[in-house]
N, C-alpha and C. Protein backbone atom coordinates (compact mmCIF):
# COMPACT_ATOMS: atom_id res chain seq x y z
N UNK A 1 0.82 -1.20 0.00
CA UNK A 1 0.00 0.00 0.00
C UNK A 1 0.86 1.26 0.00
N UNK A 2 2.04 1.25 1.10
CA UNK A 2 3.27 2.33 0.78
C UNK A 2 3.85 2.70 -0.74
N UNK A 3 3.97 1.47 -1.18
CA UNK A 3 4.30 2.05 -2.92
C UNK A 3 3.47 2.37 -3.47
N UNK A 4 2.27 1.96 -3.60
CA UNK A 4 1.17 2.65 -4.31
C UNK A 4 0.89 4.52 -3.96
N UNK A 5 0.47 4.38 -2.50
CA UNK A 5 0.57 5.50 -2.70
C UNK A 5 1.57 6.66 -2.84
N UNK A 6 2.82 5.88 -2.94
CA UNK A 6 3.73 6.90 -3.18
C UNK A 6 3.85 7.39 -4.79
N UNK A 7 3.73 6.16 -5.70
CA UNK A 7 3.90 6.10 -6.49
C UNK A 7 2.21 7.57 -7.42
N UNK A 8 1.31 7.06 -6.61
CA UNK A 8 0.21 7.89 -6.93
C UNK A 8 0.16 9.27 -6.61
N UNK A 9 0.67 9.49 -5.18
CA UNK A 9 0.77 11.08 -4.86
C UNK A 9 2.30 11.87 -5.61
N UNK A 10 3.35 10.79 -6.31
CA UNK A 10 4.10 11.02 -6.83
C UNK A 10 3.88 11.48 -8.09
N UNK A 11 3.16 10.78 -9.10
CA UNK A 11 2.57 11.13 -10.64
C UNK A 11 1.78 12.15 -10.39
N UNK A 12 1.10 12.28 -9.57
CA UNK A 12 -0.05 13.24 -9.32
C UNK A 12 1.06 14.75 -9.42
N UNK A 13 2.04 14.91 -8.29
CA UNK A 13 2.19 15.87 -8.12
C UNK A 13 2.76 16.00 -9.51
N UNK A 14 3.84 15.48 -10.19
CA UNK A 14 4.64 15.86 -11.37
C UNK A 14 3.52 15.96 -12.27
N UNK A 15 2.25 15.54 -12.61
CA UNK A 15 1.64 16.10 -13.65
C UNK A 15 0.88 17.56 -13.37
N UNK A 16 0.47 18.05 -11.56
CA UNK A 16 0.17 18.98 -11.62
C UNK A 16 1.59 20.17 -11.68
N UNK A 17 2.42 19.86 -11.19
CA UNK A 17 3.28 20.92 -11.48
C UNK A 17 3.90 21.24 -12.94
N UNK A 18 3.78 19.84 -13.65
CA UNK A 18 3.43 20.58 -14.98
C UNK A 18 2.87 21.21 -15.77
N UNK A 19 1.59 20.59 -15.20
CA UNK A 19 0.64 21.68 -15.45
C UNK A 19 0.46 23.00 -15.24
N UNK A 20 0.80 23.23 -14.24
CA UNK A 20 1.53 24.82 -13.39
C UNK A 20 2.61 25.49 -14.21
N UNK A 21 3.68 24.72 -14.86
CA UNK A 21 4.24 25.09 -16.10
C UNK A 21 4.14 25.94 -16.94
N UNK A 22 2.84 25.14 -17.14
CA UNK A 22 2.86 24.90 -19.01
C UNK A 22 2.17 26.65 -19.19
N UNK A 23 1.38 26.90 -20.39
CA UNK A 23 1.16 28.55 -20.60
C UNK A 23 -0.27 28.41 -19.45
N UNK A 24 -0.76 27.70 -19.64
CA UNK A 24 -2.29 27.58 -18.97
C UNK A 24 -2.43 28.26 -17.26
N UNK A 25 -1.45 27.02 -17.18
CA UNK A 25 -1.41 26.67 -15.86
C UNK A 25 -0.02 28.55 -14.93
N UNK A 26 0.12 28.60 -16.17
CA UNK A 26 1.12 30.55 -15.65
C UNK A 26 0.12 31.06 -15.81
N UNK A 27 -1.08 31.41 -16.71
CA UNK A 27 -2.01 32.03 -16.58
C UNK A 27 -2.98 32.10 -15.17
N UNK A 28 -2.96 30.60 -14.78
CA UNK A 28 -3.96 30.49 -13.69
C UNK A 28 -3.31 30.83 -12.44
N UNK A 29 -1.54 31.17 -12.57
CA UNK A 29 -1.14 31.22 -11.09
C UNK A 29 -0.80 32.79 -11.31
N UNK A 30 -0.97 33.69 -12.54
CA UNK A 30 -0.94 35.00 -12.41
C UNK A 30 -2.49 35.38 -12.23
N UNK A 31 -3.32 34.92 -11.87
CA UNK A 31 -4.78 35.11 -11.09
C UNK A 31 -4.93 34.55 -9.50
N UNK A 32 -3.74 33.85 -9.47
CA UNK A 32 -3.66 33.30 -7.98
C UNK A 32 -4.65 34.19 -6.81
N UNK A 33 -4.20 35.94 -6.85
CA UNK A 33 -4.86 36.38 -5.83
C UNK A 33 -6.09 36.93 -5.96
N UNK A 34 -6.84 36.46 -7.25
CA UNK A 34 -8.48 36.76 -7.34
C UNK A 34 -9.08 35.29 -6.95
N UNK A 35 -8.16 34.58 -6.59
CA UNK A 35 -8.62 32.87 -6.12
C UNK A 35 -8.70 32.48 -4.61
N UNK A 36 -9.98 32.01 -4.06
CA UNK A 36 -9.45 31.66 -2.66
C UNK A 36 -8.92 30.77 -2.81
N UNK A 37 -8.73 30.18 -1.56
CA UNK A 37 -7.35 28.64 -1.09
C UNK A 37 -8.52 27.77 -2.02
N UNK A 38 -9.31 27.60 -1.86
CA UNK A 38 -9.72 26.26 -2.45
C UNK A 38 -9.65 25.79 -4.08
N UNK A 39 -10.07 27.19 -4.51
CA UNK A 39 -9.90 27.17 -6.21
C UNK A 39 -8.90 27.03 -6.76
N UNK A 40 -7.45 27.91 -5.68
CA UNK A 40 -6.12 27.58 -6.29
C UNK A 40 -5.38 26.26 -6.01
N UNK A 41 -6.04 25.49 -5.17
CA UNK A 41 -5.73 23.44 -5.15
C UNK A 41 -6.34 23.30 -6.49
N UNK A 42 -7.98 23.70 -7.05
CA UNK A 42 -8.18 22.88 -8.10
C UNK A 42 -7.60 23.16 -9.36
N UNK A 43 -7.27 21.70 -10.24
CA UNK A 43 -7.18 22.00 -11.59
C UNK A 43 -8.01 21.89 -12.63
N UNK A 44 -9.71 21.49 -12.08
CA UNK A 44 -10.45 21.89 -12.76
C UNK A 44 -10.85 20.37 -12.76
N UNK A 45 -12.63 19.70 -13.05
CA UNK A 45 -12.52 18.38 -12.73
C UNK A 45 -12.54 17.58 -14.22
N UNK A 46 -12.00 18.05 -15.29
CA UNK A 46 -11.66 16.99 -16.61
C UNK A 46 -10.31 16.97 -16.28
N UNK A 47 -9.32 17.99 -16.06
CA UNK A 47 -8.15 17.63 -15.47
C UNK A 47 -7.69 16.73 -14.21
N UNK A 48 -8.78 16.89 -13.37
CA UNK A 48 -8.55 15.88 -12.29
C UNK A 48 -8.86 14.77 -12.49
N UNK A 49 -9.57 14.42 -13.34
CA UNK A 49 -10.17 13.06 -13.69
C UNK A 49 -8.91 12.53 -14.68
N UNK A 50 -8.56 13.58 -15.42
CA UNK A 50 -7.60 12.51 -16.47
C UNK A 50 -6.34 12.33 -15.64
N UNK A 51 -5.71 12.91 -14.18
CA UNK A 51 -4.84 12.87 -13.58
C UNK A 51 -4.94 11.37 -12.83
N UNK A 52 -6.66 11.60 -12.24
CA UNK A 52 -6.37 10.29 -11.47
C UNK A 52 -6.49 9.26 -12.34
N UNK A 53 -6.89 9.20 -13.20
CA UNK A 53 -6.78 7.91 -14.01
C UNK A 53 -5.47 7.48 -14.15
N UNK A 54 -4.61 8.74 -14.60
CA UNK A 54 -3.62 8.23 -14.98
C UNK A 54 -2.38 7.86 -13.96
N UNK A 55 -2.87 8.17 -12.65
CA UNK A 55 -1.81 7.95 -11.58
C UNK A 55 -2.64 6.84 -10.99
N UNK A 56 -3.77 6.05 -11.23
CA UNK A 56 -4.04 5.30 -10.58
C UNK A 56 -3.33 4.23 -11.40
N UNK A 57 -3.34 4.31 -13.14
CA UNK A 57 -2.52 3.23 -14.01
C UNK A 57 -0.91 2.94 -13.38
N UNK A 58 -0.16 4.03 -13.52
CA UNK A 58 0.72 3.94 -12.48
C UNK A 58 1.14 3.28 -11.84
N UNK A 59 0.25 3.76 -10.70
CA UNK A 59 0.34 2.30 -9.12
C UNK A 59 0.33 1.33 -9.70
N UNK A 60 -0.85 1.07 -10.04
CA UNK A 60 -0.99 -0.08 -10.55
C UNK A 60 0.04 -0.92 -11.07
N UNK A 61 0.68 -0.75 -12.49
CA UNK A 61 1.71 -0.86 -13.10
C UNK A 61 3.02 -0.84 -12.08
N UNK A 62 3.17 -0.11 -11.54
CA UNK A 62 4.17 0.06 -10.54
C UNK A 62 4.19 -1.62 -9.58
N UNK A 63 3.24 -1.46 -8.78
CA UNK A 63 2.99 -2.45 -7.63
C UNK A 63 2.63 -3.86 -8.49
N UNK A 64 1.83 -3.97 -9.64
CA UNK A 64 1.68 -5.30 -9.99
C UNK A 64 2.23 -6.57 -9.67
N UNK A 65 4.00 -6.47 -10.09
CA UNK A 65 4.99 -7.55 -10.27
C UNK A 65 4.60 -8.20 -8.64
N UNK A 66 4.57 -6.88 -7.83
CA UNK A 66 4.70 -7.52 -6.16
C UNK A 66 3.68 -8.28 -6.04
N UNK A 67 2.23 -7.84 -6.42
CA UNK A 67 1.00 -8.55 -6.19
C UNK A 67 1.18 -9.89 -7.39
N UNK A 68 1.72 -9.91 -8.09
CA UNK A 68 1.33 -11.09 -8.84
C UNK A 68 2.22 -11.93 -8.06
N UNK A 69 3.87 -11.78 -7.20
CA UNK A 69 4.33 -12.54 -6.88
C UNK A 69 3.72 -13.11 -5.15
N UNK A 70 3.32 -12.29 -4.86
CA UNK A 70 2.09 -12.50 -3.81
C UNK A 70 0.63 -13.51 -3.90
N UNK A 71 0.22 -13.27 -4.70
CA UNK A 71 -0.75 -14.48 -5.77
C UNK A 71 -0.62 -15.92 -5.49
N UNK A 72 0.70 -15.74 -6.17
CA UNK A 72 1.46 -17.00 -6.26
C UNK A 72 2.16 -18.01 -5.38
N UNK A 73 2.70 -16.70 -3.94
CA UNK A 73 3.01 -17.24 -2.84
C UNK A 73 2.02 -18.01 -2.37
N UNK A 74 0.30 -17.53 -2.06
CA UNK A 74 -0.69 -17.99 -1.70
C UNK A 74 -1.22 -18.82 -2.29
N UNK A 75 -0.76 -19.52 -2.98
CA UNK A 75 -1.57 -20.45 -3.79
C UNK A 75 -0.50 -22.07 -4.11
N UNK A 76 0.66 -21.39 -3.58
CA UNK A 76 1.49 -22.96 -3.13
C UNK A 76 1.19 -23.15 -2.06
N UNK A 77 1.56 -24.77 -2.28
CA UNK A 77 0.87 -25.88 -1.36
C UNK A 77 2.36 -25.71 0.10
N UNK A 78 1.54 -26.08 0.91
CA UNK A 78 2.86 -26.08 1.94
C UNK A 78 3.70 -26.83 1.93
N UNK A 79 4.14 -27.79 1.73
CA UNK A 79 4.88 -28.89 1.28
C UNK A 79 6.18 -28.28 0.46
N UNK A 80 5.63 -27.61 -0.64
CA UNK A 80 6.87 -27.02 -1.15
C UNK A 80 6.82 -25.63 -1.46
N UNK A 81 6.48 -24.62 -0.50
CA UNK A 81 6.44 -23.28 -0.38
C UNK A 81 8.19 -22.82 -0.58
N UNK A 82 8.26 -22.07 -1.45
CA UNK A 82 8.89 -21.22 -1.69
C UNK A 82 9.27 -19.84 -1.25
N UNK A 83 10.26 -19.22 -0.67
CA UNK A 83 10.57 -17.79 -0.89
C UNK A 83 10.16 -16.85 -2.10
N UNK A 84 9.84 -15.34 -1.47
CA UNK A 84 9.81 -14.62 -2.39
C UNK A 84 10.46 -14.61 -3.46
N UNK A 85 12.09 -14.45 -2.83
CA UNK A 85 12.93 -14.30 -4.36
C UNK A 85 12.74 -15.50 -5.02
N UNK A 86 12.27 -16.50 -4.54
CA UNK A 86 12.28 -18.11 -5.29
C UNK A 86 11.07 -17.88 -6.27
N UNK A 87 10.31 -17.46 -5.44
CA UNK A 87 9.20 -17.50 -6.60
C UNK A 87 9.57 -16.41 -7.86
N UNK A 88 9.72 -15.53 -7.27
CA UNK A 88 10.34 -14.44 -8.65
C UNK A 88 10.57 -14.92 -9.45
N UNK A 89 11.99 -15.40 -9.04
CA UNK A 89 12.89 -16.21 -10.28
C UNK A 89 12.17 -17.37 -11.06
N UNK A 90 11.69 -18.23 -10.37
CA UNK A 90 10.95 -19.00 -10.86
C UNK A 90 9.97 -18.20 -12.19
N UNK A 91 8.72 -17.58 -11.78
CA UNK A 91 8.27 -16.47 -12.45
C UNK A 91 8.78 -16.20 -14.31
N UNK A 92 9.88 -15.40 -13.52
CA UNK A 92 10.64 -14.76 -14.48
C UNK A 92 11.82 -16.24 -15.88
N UNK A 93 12.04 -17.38 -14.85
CA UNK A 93 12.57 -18.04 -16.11
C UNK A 93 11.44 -19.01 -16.66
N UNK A 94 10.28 -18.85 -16.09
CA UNK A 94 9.35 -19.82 -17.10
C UNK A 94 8.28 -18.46 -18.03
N UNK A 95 8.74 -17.59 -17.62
CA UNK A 95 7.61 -16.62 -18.89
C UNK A 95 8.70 -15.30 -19.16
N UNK A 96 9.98 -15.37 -18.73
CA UNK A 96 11.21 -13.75 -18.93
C UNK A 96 9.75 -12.59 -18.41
N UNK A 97 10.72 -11.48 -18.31
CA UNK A 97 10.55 -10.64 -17.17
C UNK A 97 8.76 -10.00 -17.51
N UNK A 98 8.42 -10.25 -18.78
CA UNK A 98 7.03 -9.73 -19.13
C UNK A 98 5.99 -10.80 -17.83
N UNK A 99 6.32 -12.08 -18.17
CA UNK A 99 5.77 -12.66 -17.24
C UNK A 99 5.36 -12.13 -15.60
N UNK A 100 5.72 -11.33 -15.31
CA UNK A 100 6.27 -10.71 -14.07
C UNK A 100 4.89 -9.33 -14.18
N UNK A 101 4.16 -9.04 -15.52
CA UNK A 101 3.11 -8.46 -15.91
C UNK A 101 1.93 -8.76 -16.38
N UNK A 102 1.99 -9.87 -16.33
CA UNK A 102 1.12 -11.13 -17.37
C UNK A 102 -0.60 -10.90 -16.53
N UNK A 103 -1.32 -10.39 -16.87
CA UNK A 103 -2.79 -9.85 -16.25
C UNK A 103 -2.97 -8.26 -15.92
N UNK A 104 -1.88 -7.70 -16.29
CA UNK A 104 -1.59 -5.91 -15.90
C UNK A 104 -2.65 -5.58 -16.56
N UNK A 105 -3.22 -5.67 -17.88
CA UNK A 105 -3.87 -4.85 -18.93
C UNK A 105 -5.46 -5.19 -18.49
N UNK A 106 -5.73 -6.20 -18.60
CA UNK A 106 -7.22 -6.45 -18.00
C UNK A 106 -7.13 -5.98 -16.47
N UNK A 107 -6.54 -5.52 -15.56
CA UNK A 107 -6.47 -5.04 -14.27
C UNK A 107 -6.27 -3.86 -14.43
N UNK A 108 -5.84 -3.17 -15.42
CA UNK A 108 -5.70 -1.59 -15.56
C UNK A 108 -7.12 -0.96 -16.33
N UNK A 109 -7.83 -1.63 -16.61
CA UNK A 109 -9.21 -1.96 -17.17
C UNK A 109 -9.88 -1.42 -16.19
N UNK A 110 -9.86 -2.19 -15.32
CA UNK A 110 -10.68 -1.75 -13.57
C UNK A 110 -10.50 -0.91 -12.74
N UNK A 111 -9.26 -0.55 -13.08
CA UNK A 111 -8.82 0.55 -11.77
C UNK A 111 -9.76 1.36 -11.51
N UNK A 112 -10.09 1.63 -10.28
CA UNK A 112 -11.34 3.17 -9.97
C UNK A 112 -11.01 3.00 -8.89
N UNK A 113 -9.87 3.77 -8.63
CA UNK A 113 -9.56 4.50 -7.23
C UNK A 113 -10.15 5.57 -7.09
């Protein structure tokens, strides 16, 4: 949950401070003081929507490999349970490192954080 949301309040901020950048976003901070505090947090809600989408893909993408190798931990038998790094590797030499993503795209489908 720590990487996710780092990874989310991380994209978030670099796309709004680009946005803050760009010509738009100098326009909206040379109006800064006709804005109260609340208006100057927003970036408006088609911009916020295409932000969180896209920082929720992110996480997602980001954290996957861990959750898929998590999956996998839970679903061996005790008898011959494996380590993390065991399973990784394992993972990674029966499908190379894509394997390690293998369900990302239908799960980035769903995201609605």
């Amino acid at each position: 949950m720590a990487t996710s949301g780092a990874v989310s309040y991380g994209v978030y901020d670099i796309l709004k401070s680009a946005y803050l950048h760009s010509p738009k976003g100098r326009k909206r901070l040379s109006q800064l003081g006709r804005l109260n505090a609340l208006q100057q947090l927003e970036v408006g809600p088609t911009r916020t929507s295409l932000y969180g989408a896209i920082t929720g893909a992110s996480s997602e993408a980001a954290t996957y490999p861990f959750e898929l190798v998590g999956r996998k931990l839970q679903m061996q038998a005790r008898e011959t349970k494996m380590s993390t790094l065991q399973t990784r590797v394992k993972i990674v030499e029966q499908g190379g490192i894509p394997a390690l993503c293998a369900g990302l795209f239908p799960c980035l489908l769903q995201v609605n954080e």
